[in-house]
C-alpha atoms as a PDB file:
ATOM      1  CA  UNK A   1      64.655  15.590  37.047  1.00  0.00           C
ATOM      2  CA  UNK A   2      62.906  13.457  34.472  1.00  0.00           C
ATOM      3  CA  UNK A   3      66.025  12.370  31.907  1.00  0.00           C
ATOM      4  CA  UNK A   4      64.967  10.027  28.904  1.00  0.00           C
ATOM      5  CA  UNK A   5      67.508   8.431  26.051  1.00  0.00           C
ATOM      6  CA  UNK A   6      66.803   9.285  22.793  1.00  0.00           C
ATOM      7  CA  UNK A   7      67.809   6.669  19.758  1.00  0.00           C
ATOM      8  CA  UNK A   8      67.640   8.675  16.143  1.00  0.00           C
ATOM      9  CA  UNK A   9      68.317   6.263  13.591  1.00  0.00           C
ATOM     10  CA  UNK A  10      66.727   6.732   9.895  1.00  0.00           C
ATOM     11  CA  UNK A  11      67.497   3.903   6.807  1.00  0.00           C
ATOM     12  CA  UNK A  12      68.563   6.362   4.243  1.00  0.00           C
ATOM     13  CA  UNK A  13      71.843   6.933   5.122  1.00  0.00           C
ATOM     14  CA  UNK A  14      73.813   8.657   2.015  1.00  0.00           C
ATOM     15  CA  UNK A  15      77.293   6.256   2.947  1.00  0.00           C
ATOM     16  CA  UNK A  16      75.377   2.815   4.071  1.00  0.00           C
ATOM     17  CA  UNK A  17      71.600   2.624   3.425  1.00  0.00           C
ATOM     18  CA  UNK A  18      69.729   0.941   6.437  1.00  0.00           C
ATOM     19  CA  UNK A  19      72.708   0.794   8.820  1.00  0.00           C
ATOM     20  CA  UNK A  20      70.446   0.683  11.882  1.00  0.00           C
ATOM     21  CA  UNK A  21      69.819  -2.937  10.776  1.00  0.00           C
ATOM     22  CA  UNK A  22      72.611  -4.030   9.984  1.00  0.00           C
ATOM     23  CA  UNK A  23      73.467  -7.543  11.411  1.00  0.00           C
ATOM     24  CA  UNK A  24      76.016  -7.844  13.850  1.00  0.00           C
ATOM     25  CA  UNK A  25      76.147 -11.481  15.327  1.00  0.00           C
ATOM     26  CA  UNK A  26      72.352 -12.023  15.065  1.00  0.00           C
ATOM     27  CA  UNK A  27      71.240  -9.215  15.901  1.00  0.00           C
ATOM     28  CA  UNK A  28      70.784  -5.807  13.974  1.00  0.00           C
ATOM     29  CA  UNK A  29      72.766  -2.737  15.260  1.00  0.00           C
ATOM     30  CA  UNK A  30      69.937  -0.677  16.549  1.00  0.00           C
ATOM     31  CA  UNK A  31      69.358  -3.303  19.739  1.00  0.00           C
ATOM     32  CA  UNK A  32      72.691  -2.852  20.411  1.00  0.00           C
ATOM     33  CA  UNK A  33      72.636   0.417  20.986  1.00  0.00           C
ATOM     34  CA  UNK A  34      69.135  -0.173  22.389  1.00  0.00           C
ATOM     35  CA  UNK A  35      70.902  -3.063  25.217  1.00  0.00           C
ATOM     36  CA  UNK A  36      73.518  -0.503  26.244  1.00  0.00           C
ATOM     37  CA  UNK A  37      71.692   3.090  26.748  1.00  0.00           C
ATOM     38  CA  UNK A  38      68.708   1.295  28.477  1.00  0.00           C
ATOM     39  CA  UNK A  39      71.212  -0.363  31.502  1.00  0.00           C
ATOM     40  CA  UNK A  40      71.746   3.838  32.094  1.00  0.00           C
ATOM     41  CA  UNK A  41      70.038   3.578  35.481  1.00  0.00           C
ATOM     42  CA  UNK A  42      69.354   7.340  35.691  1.00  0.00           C
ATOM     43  CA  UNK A  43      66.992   7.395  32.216  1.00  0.00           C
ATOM     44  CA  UNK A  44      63.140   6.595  33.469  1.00  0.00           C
ATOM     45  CA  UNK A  45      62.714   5.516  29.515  1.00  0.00           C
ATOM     46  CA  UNK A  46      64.721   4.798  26.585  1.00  0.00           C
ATOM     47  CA  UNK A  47      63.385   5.086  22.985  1.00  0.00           C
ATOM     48  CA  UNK A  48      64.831   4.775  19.140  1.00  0.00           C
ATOM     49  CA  UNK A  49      63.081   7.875  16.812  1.00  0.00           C
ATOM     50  CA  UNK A  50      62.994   6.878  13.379  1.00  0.00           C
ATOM     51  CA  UNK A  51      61.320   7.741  10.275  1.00  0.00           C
ATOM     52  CA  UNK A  52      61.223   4.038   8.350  1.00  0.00           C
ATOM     53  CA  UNK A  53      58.876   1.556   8.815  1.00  0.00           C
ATOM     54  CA  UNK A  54      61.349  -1.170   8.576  1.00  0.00           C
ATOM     55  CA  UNK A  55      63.360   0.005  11.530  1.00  0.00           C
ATOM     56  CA  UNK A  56      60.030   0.665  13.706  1.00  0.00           C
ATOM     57  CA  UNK A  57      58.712  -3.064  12.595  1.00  0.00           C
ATOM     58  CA  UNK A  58      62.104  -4.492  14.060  1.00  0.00           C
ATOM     59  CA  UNK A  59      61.752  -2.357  17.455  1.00  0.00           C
ATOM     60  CA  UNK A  60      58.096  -4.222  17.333  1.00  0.00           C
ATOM     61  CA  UNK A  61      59.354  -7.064  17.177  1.00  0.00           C
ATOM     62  CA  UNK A  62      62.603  -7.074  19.484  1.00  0.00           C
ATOM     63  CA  UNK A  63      60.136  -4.740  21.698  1.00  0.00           C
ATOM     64  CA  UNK A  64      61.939  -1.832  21.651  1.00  0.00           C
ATOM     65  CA  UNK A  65      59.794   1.244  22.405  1.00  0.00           C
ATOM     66  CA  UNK A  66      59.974   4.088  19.798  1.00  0.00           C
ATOM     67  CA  UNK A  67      58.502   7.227  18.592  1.00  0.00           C
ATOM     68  CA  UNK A  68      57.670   7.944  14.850  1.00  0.00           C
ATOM     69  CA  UNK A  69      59.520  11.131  13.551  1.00  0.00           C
ATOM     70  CA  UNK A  70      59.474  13.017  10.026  1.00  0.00           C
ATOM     71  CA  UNK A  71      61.021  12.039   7.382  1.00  0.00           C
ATOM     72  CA  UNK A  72      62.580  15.770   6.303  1.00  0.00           C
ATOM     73  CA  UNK A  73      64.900  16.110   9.146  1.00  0.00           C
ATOM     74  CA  UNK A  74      68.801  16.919   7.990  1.00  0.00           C
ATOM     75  CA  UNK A  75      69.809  15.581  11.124  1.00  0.00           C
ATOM     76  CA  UNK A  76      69.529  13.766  14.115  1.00  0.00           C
ATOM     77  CA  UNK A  77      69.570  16.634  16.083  1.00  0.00           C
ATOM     78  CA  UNK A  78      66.533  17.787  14.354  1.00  0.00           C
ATOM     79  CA  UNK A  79      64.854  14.488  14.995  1.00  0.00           C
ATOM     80  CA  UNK A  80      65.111  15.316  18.646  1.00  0.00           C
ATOM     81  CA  UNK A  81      63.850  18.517  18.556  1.00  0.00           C
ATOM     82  CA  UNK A  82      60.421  16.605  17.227  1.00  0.00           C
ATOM     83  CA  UNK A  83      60.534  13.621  19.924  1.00  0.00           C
ATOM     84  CA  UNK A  84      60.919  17.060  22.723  1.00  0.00           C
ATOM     85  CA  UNK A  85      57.633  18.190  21.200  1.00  0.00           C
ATOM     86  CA  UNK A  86      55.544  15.086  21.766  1.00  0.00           C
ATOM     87  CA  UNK A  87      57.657  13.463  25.009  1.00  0.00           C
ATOM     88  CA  UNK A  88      57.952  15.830  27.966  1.00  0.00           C
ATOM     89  CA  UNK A  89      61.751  15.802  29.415  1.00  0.00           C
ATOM     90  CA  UNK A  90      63.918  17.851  31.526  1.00  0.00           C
ATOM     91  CA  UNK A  91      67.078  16.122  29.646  1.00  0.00           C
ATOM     92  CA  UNK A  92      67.235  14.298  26.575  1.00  0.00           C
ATOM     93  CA  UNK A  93      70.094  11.709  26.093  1.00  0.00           C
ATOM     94  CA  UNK A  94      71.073  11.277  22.493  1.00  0.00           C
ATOM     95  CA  UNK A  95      72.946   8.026  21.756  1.00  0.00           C
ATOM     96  CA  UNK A  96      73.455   7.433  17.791  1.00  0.00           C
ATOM     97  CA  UNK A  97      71.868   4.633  16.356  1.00  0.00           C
ATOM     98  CA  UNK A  98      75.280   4.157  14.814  1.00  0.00           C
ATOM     99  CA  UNK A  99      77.110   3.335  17.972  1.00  0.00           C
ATOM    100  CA  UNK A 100      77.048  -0.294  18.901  1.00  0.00           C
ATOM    101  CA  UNK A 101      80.318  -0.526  20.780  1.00  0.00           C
ATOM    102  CA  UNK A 102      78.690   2.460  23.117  1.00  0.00           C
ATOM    103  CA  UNK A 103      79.113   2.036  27.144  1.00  0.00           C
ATOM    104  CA  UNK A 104      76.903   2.888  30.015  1.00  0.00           C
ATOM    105  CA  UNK A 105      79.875   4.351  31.991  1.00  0.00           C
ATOM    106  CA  UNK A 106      79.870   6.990  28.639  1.00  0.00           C
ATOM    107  CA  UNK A 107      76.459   7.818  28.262  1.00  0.00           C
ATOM    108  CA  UNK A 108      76.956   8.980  32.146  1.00  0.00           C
ATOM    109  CA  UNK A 109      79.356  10.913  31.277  1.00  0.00           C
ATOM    110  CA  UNK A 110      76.563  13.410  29.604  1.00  0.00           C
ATOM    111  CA  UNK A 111      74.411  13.415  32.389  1.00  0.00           C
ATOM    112  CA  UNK A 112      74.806  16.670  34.998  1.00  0.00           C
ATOM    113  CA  UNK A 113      75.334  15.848  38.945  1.00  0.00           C
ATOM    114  CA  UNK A 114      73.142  19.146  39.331  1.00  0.00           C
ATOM    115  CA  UNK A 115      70.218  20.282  38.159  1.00  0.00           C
ATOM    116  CA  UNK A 116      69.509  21.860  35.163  1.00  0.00           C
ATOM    117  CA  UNK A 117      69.065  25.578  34.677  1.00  0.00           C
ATOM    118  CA  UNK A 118      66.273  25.281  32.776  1.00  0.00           C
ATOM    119  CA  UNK A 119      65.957  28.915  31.626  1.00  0.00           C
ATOM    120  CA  UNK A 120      69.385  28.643  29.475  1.00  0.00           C
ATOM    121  CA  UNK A 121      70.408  26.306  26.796  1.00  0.00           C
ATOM    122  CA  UNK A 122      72.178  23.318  28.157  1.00  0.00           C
ATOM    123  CA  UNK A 123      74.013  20.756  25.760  1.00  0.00           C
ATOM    124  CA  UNK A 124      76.929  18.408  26.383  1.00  0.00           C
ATOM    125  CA  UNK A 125      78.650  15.515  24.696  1.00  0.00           C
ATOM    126  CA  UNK A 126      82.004  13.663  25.361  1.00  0.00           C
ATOM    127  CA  UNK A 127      85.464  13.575  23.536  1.00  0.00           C
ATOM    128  CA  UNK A 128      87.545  10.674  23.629  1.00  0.00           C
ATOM    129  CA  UNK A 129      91.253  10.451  22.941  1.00  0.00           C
ATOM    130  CA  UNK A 130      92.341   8.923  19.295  1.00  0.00           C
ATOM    131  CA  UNK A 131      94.122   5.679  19.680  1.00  0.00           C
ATOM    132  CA  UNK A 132      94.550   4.399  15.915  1.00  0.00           C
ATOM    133  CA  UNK A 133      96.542   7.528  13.899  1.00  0.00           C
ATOM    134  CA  UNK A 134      93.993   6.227  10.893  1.00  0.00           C
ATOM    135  CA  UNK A 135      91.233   7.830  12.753  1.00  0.00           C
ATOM    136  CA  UNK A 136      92.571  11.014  12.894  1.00  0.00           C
ATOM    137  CA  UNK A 137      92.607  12.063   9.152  1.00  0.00           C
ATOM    138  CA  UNK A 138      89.494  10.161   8.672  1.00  0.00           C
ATOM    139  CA  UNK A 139      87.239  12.765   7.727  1.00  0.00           C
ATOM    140  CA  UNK A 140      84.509  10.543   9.228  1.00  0.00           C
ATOM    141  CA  UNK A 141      85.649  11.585  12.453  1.00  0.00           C
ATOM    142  CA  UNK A 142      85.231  14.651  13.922  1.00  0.00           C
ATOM    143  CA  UNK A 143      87.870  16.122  15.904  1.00  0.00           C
ATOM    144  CA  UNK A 144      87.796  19.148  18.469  1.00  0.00           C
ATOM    145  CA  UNK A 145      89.068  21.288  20.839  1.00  0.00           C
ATOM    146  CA  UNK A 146      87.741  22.399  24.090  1.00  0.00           C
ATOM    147  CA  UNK A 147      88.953  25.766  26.242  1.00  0.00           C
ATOM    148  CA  UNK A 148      89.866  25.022  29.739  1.00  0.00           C
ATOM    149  CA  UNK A 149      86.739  24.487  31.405  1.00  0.00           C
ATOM    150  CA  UNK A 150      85.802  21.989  29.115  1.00  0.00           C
ATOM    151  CA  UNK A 151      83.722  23.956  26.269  1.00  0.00           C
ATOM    152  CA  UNK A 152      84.000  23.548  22.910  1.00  0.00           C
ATOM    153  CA  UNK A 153      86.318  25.824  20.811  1.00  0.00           C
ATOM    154  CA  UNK A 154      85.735  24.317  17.284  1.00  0.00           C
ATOM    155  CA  UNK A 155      85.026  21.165  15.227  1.00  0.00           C
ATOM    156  CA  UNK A 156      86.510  19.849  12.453  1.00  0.00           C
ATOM    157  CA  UNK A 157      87.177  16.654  10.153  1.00  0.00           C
ATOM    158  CA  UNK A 158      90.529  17.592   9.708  1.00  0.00           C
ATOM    159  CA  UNK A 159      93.199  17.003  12.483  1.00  0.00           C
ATOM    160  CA  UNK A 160      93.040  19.921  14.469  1.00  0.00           C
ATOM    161  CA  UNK A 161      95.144  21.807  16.519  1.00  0.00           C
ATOM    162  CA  UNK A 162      97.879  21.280  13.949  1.00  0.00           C
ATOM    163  CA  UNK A 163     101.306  20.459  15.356  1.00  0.00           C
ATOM    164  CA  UNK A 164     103.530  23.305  14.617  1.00  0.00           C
ATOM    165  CA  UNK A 165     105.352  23.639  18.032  1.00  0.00           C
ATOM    166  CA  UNK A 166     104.718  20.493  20.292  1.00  0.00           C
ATOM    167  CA  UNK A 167     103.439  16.920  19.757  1.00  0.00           C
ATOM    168  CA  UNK A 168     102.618  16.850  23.403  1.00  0.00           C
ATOM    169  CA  UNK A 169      99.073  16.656  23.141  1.00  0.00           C
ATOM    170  CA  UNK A 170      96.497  14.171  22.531  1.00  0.00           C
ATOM    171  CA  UNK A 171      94.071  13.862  19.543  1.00  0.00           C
ATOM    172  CA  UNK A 172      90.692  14.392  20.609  1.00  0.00           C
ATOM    173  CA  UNK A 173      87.408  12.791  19.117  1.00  0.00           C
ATOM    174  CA  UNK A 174      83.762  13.470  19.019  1.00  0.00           C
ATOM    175  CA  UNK A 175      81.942  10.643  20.497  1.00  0.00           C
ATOM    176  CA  UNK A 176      77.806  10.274  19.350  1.00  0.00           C
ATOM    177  CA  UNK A 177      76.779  10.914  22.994  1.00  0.00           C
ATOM    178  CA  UNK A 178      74.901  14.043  23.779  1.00  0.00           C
ATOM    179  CA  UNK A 179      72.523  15.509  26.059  1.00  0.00           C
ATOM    180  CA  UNK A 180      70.379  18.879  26.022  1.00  0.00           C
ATOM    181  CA  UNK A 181      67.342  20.950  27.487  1.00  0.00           C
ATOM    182  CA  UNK A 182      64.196  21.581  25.934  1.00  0.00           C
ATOM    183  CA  UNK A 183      65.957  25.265  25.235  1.00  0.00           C
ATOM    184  CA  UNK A 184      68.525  24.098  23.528  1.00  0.00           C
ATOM    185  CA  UNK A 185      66.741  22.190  21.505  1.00  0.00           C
ATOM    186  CA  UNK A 186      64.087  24.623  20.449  1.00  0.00           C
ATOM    187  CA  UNK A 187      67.273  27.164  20.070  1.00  0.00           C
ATOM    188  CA  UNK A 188      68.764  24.653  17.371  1.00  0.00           C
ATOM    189  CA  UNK A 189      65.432  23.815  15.447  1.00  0.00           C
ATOM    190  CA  UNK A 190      64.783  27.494  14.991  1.00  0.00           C
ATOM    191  CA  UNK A 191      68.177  28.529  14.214  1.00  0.00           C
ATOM    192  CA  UNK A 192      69.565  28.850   9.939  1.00  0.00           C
ATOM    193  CA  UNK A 193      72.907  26.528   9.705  1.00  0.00           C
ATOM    194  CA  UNK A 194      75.704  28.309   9.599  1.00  0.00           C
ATOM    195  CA  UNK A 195      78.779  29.067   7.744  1.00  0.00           C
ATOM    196  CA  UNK A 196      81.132  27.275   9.905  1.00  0.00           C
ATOM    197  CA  UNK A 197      78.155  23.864  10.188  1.00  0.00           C
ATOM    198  CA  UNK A 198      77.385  24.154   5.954  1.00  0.00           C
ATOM    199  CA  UNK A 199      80.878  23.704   5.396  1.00  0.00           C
ATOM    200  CA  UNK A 200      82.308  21.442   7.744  1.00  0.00           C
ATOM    201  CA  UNK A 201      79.184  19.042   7.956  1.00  0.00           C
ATOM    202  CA  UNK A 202      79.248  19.401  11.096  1.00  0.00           C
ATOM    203  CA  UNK A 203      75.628  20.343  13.231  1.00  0.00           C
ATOM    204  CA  UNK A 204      76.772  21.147  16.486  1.00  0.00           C
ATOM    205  CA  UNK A 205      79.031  24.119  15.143  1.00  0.00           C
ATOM    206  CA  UNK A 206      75.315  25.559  14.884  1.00  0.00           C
ATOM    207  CA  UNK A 207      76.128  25.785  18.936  1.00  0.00           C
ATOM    208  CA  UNK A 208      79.173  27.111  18.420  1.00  0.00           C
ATOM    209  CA  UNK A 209      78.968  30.237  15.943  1.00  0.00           C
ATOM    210  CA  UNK A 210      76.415  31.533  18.115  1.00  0.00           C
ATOM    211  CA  UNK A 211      78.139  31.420  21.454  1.00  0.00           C
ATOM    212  CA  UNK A 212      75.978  28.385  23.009  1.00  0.00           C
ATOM    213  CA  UNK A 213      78.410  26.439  25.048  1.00  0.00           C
ATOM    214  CA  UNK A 214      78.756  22.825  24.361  1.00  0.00           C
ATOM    215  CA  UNK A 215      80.377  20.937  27.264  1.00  0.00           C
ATOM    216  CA  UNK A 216      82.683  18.230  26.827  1.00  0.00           C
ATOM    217  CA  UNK A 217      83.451  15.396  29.067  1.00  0.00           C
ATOM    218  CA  UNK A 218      86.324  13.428  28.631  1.00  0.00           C
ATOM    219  CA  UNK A 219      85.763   9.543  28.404  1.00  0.00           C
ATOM    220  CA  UNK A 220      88.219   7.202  27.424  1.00  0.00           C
ATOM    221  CA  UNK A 221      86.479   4.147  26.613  1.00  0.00           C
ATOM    222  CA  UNK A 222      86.853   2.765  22.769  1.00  0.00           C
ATOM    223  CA  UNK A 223      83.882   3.156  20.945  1.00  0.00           C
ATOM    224  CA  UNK A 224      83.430   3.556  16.567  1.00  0.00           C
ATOM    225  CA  UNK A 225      80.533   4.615  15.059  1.00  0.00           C
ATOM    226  CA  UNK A 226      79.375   2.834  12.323  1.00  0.00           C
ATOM    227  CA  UNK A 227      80.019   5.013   8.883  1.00  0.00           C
ATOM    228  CA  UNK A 228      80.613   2.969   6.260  1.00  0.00           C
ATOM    229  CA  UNK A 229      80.442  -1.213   6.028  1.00  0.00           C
ATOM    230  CA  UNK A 230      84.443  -1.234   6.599  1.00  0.00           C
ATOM    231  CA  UNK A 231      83.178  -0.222  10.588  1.00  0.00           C
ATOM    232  CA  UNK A 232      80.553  -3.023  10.432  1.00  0.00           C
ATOM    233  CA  UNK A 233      83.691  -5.409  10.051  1.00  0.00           C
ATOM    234  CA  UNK A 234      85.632  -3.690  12.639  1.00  0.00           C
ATOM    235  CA  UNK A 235      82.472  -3.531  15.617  1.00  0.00           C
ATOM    236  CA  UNK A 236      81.678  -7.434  14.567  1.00  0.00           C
ATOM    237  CA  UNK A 237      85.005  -8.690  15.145  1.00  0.00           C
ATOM    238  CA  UNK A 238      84.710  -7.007  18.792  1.00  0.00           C
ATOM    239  CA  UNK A 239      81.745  -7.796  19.670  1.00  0.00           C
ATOM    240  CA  UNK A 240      82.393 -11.486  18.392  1.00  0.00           C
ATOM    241  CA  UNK A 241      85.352 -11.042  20.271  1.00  0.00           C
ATOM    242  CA  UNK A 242      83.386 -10.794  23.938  1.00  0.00           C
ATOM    243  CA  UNK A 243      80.539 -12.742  23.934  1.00  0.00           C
ATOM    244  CA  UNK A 244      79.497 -11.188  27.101  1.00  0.00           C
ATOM    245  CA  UNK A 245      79.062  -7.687  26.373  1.00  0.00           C
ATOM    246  CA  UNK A 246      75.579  -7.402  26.008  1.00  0.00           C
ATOM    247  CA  UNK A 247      74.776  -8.923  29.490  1.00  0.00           C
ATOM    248  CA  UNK A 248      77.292  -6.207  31.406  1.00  0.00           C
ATOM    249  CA  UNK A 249      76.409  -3.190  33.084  1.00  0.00           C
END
């Protein structure tokens, strides 16, 4: 089963313009994300899709492959749709270009032990447990909840389920790790946003309102993606803090 990572990352980013360069201890944040999804042993390639010519001259000149992608895509799942039209895959990994702090060990987390029914829609991403309470009424973050087996019930950027009758439960995040088919992906692209995704911001409720299961794995590594410059600070202190994170894996 050919499996390839998939990097979106655009400049124009409506809460921190040109993020995907943004300099974290020499280097900018897209070859960070770059360094970790390309130690993923089971991708044969790993490329960043962008629509700027300032992000695709850096990939030039760290020598990062990537793939040129339209500039009118609402989102990054969009973006993918276009790199599954012009790079043939039986799995696309999608690691935001906003997540320098991401693992290996996550990204695996997206990737099926069996194959792929490729006649039905297949999409999956991973939820990780809150550990700062600030998180979880950050509206940056998007919280969820899962059924039993693992499948998303709903999204939200509110804290969700609310508390009423226990406290017993973790708080559950959305971490920007996915995977999906060709199927899926030509189901989103040619699928109207919905009620539920227009409101809440959020694209994979797309999935949701119309019954497409989105799988969840459970990972609980600490990663933060980027949002606004008050993450920058946060990543670069980590990252300063272990000066040998970009050589593991």
């Amino acid at each position: 089963m050919k499996m390839i990572g998939v990097i979106p990352a655009r400049y124009q980013s409506s809460r921190f313009p040109g993020k995907p360069l943004a300099d974290i201890c020499g280097k900018p944040m897209i070859w960070w994300v770059y360094n970790q999804t390309r130690k993923v042993k089971e991708l044969s390639e790993t490329l960043v899709a962008t629509d700027d010519k300032r992000i695709s001259d850096v990939c030039d000149r760290l020598g990062i492959p990537y793939v040129m992608t339209s500039e009118k895509h609402r989102n990054h799942v969009e973006r993918l749709y276009e790199v599954s039209e012009k790079v043939a895959a039986d799995l696309y990994v999608c690691v935001c270009g906003d997540e320098p702090l991401i693992l290996p060990e996550t990204i695996e987390k997206v990737i099926p032990s069996d194959r792929i029914d490729q006649s039905r829609c297949f999409a999956c991403s991973v939820q990780r447990p809150f550990t700062n309470p600030a998180e979880v009424i950050d509206i940056n973050t998007i919280k969820l909840v899962t059924d039993v087996n693992g499948v998303s019930l709903y999204m939200s950027r509110i804290p969700i389920p609310y508390p009423n009758k226990s406290l017993d439960f973790p708080y559950m995040e959305k971490v920007g790790v996915e995977s999906y088919n060709k199927k899926a992906l030509d189901f989103f692209y040619h699928t109207s946003p919905g009620f539920l995704e227009k409101t809440e911001d959020i694209v994979l409720l797309r999935f949701v309102e119309n019954n497409v299961p989105v799988h969840y794995r459970t990972d609980d590594h600490y990663t933060l993606s980027v949002d606004t410059p008050k993450d920058l600070e946060v990543v670069k202190k980590i990252i300063e803090s272990d000066p040998e994170r970009d050589k593991r894996g």
